[in-house]
Every structure is written in C-alpha cells, then in structure tokens.
Protein backbone atom coordinates (compact mmCIF):
# COMPACT_ATOMS: atom_id res chain seq x y z
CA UNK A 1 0.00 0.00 0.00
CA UNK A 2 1.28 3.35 -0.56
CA UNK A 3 0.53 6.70 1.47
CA UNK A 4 1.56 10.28 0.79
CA UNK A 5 1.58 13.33 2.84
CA UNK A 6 3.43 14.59 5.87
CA UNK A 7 1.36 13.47 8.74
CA UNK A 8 0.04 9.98 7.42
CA UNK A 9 3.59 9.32 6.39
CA UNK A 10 4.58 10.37 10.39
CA UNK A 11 1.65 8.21 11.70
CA UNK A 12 2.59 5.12 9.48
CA UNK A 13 6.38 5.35 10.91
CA UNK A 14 5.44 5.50 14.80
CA UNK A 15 2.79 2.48 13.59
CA UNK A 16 5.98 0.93 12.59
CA UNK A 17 4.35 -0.17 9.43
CA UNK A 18 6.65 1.74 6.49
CA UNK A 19 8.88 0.02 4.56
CA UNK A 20 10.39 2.47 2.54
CA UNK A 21 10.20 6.24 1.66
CA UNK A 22 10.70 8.63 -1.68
CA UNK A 23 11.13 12.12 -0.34
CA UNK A 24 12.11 15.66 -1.97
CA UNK A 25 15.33 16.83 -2.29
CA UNK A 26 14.19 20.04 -0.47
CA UNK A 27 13.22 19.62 2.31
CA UNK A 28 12.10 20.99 5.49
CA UNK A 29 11.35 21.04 9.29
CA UNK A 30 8.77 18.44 8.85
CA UNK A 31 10.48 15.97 6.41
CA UNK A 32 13.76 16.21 8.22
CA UNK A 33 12.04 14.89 11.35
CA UNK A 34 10.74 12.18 9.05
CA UNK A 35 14.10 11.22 7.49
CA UNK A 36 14.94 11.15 11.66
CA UNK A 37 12.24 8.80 12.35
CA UNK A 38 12.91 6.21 9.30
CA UNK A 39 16.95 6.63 9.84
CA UNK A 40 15.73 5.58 13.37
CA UNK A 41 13.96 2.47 12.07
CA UNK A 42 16.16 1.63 9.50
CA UNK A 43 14.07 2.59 6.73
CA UNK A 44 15.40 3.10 3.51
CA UNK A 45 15.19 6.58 1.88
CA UNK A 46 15.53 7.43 -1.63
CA UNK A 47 15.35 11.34 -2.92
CA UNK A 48 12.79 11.58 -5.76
CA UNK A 49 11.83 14.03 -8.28
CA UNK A 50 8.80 16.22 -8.00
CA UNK A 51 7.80 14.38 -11.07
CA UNK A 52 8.47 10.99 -9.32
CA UNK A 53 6.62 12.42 -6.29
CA UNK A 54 3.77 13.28 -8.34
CA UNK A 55 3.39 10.03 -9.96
CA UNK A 56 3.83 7.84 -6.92
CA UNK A 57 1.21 9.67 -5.49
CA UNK A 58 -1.02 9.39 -8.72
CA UNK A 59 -0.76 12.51 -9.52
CA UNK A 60 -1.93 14.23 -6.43
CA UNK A 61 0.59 16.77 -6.42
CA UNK A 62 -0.52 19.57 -4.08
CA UNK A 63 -1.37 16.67 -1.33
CA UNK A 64 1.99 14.54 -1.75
CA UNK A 65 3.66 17.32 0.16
CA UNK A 66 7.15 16.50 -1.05
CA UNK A 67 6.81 12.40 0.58
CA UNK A 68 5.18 8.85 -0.15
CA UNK A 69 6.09 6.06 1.45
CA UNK A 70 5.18 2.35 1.09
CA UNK A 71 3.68 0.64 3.81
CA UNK A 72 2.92 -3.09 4.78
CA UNK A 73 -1.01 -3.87 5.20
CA UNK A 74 -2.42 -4.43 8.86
CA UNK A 75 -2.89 -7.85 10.26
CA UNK A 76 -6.39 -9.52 8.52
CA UNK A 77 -9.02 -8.68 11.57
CA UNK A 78 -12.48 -10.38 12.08
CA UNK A 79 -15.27 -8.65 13.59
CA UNK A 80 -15.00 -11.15 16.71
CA UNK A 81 -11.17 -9.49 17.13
CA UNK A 82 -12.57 -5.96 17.34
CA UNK A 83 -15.12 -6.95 20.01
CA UNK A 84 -12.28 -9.21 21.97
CA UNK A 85 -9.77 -6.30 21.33
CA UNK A 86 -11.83 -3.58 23.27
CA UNK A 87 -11.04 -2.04 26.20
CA UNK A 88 -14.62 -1.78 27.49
CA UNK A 89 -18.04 -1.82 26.22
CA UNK A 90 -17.18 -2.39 22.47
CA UNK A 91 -17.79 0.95 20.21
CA UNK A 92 -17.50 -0.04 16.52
CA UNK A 93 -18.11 1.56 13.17
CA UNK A 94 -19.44 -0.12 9.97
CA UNK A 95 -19.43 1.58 6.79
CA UNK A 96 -21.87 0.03 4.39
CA UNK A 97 -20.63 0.61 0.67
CA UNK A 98 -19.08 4.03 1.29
CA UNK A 99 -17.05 4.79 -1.77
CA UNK A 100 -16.00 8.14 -1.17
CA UNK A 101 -12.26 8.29 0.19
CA UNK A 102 -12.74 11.54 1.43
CA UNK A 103 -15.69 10.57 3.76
CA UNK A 104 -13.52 7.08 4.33
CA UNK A 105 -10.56 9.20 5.64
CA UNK A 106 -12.98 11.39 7.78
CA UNK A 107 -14.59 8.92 9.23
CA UNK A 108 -11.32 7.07 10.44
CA UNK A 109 -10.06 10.20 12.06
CA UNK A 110 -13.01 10.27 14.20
CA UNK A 111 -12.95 6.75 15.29
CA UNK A 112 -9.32 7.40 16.03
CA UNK A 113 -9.96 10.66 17.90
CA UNK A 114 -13.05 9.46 19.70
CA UNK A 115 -11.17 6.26 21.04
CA UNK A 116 -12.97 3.45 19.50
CA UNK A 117 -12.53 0.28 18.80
CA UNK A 118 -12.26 -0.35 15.19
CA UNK A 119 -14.25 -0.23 11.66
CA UNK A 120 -15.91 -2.65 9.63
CA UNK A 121 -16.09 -2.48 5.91
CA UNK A 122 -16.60 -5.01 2.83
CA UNK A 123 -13.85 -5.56 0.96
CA UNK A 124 -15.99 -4.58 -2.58
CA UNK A 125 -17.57 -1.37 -3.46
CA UNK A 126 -15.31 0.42 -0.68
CA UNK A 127 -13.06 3.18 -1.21
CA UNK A 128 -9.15 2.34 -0.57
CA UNK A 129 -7.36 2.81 2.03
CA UNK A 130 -4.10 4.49 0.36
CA UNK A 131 -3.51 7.90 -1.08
CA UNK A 132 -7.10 10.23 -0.49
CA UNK A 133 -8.07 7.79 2.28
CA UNK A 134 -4.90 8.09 4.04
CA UNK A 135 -4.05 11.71 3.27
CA UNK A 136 -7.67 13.01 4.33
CA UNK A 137 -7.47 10.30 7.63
CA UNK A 138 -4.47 12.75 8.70
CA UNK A 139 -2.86 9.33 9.56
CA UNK A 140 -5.40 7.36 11.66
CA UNK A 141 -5.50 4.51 9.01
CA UNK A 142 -2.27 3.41 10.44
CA UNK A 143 -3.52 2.93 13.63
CA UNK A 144 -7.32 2.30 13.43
CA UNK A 145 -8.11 -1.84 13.96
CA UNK A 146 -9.70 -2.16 10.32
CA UNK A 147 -11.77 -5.49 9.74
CA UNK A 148 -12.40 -6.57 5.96
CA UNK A 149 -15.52 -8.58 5.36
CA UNK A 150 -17.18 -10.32 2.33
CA UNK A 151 -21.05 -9.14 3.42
CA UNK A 152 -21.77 -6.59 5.66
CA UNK A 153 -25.16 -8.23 6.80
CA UNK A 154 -23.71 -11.18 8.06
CA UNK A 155 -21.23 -9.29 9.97
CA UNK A 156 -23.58 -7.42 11.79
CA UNK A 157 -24.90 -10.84 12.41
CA UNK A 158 -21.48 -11.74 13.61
CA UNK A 159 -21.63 -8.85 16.14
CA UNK A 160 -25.13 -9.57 17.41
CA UNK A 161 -23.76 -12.74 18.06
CA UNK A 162 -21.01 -11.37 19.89
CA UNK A 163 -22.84 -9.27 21.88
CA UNK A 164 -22.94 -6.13 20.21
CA UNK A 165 -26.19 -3.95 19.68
CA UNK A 166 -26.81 -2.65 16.22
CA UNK A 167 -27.69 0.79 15.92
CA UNK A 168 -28.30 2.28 12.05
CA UNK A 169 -27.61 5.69 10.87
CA UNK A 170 -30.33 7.44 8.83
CA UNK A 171 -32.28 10.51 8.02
CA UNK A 172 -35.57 8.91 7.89
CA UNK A 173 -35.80 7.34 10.92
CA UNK A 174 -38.57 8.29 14.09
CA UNK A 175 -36.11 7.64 17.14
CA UNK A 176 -33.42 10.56 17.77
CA UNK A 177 -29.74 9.05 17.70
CA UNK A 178 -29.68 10.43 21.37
CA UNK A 179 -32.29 8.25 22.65
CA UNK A 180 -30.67 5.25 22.71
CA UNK A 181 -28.40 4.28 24.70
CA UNK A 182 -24.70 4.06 23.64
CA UNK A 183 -23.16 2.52 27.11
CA UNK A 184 -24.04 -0.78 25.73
CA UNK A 185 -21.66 -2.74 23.39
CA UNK A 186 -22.23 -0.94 20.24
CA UNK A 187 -22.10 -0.59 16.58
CA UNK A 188 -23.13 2.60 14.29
CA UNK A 189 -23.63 1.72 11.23
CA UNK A 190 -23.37 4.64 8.05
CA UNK A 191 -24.54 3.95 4.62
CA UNK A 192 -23.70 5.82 1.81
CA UNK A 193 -24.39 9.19 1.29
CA UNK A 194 -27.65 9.41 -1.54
CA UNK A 195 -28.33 5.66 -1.13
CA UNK A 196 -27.65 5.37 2.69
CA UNK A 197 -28.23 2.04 4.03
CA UNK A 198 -29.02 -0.94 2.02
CA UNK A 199 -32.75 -2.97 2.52
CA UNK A 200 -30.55 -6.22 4.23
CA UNK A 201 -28.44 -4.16 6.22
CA UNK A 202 -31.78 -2.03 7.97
CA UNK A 203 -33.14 -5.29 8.90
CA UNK A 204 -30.51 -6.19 10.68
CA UNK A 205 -30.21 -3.61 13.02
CA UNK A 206 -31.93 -3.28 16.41
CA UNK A 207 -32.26 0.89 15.85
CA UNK A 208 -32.87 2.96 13.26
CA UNK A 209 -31.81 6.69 14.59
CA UNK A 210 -31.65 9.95 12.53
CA UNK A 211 -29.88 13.43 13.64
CA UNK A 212 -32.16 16.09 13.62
CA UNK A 213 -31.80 18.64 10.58
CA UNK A 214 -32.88 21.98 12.05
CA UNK A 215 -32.15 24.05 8.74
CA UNK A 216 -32.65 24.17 4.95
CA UNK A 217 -30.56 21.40 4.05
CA UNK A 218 -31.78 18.10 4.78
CA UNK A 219 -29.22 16.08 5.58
CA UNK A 220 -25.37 15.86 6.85
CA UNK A 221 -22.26 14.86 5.39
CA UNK A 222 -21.69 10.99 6.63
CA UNK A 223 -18.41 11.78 7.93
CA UNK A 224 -20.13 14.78 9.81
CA UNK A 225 -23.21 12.56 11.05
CA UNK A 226 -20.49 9.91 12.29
CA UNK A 227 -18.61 12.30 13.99
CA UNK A 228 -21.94 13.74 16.11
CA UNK A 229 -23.32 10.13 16.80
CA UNK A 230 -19.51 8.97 18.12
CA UNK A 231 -19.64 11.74 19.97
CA UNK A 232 -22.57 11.26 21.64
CA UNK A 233 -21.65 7.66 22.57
CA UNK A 234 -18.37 9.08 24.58
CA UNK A 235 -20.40 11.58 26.00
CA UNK A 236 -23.02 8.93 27.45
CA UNK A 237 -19.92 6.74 28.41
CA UNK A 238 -18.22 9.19 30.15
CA UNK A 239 -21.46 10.07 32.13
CA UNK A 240 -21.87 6.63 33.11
CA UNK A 241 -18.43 6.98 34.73
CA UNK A 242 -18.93 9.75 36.21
C-alpha cells in the first residue's frame, strides 16, 4: 500500500508499518524529522523528483507534500477481534458501501480521535485505504483496527452474536440518535451518502436513529453525522463513569 503526505507518512512510521520512503530533495522542518524517524527504524530513503513524487502519489501533487512512502497492510481482523480487542463496552463503526475516500478518511479520524474500537467495511464497493483515504485520515488509518468482510449483513450478524447492539444511521428514521443508549456494546452503522443504508443491512439492526436537521438542508455529510453520533456515545460513556 502506498501513502503520501506529511502526517500519514509520520503516523505510518510511529505504527511501525513503512517500509520504505521517496522524499524531496528540499526539504524541510517536517520531512527532516521524518528522514529522523525512518533513519531511526532503518528505513530506507531514496530522494525523488517532483515528477516521481507526483506520480507515486497518482498525480496528487498539491497533497503529496514532497513524501510517499510504502507501507505493509495491517494484520487480517475479524469482527469477533474488534469486540475481543476492546477495552470496554465495544464501540465499533461499519461503513456500508461508502465509496467516497474523502468521507472514508474522515470517518477514520473520528474513530481514532473518539477512542474506538475499530471499523468494519466489505472488501468490494469500498473506497481504498491508500492515497485520499490516508491523506484526508491525517494518519489514523495506520492505527485504526480495520476489519475486511465479504457481506456486511452477516457481519452485523457476527456482532449480534457477539454481543454487540446494532444501531443504524439514517435521516428517515422516528427515534433521535440520542435516545438510545450508547453505554451498551455498540455498533453505528453509516450507509452511503444518496443511497444510505441498504434494505438487508436495515433489517438487521436493532435501531434505526436519525440526527435532527434543524435548517434548509436536509441532511449531513456521513463523515459529519459519524462524527456527532460517536460523539454522543463518549459523551453517554463518560457520564456513566462519572
């Protein structure tokens, strides 16, 4: 897999996970402390063109910011090792055919930031994880637990099994996504934005919730909507604390 930009490229090193780095022959405060963290590993470092740079990086050459480095793939994860890997009451995300990287990358720095415990996604009709992913997940991809999956029905079924409540993210639903409650084992599922979630993946969860839409537009970025409903889950955990 390869990754490009300054911080992705930083949070892939201290995730131990690149192998090797191309990096500008100018260079500055930030990719000097990057040529100090692979010398520090061992990495090997090659000086590229900006042409090179912008290739590698498939032609994304205002994002590459002068590095791209190749990185090994995470460990394969099953839904059952997200829900044995948690610290507490499990708090999982499931994306359900979101395509966009952009959202993809969003959506992993939120998990990151509000300390859960992983994301599910299928393998097909998903964006990947490298380049706009990466760059726009300012690094969390290297350190979010990611599990791969063939059918994202059956692994909500998996996580039912497991435990886990099933909660469903969309705009047309009765019950506000702060009315249920997120101390339990949980997983919010997002569908894509237009189509939202898919007929077989509704059924199978236990809530439907919707955030209300106070304005003119009617309805929120998926990244956005993630963010609030994650958020309200660590607020209703932390509560619970006290």
């Amino acid at each position: 897999m390869r990754i490009y930009g300054i911080n992705p490229v930083v949070e892939a090193l201290r995730a131990k996970r690149v192998t090797a780095i191309r990096v500008s022959p100018r260079t500055d405060e930030r990719l000097t402390r990057i040529l100090r963290l692979a010398e520090a590993q061992g990495i090997p470092v090659r000086r590229a063109t900006a042409d090179e740079l912008n290739r590698l990086a498939g032609g994304a050459r205002h994002h590459h910011q002068g590095v791209v480095a190749d990185v090994h793939d995470t460990a394969d994860l099953s839904v059952e090792d997200l829900v044995a890997g948690a610290t507490g009451a499990p708090l999982i995300v499931v994306l359900d055919q979101i395509e966009d990287p952009h959202n993809v990358g969003a959506i992993l720095r939120t998990v990151d930031a509000a300390g859960a415990d992983g994301l599910v996604r299928q393998s097909r009709h998903a964006a990947r994880l490298d380049g706009a992913a990466a760059k726009a997940s300012a690094g969390a991809v290297a350190h979010v637990k990611i599990a791969e999956v063939v059918n994202v029905a059956r692994a909500l079924e998996s996580l039912k099994e497991a435990g886990v409540w099933i909660v469903g993210l969309t705009g047309d639903a009765a019950k506000r996504y702060d009315e249920v409650d997120f101390t339990l084992p949980t997983a919010l599922v997002v569908g894509a934005e237009g189509t939202g979630l898919r007929r077989l993946v509704r059924e199978r969860c236990d809530w439907l919730v919707s955030i209300p839409m106070r304005g003119h537009i009617p309805s929120l970025n998926v990244s956005v909507a993630t963010g609030i409903a994650l958020y309200e889950a660590v607020r209703q955990r932390n509560f619970a604390r006290g």
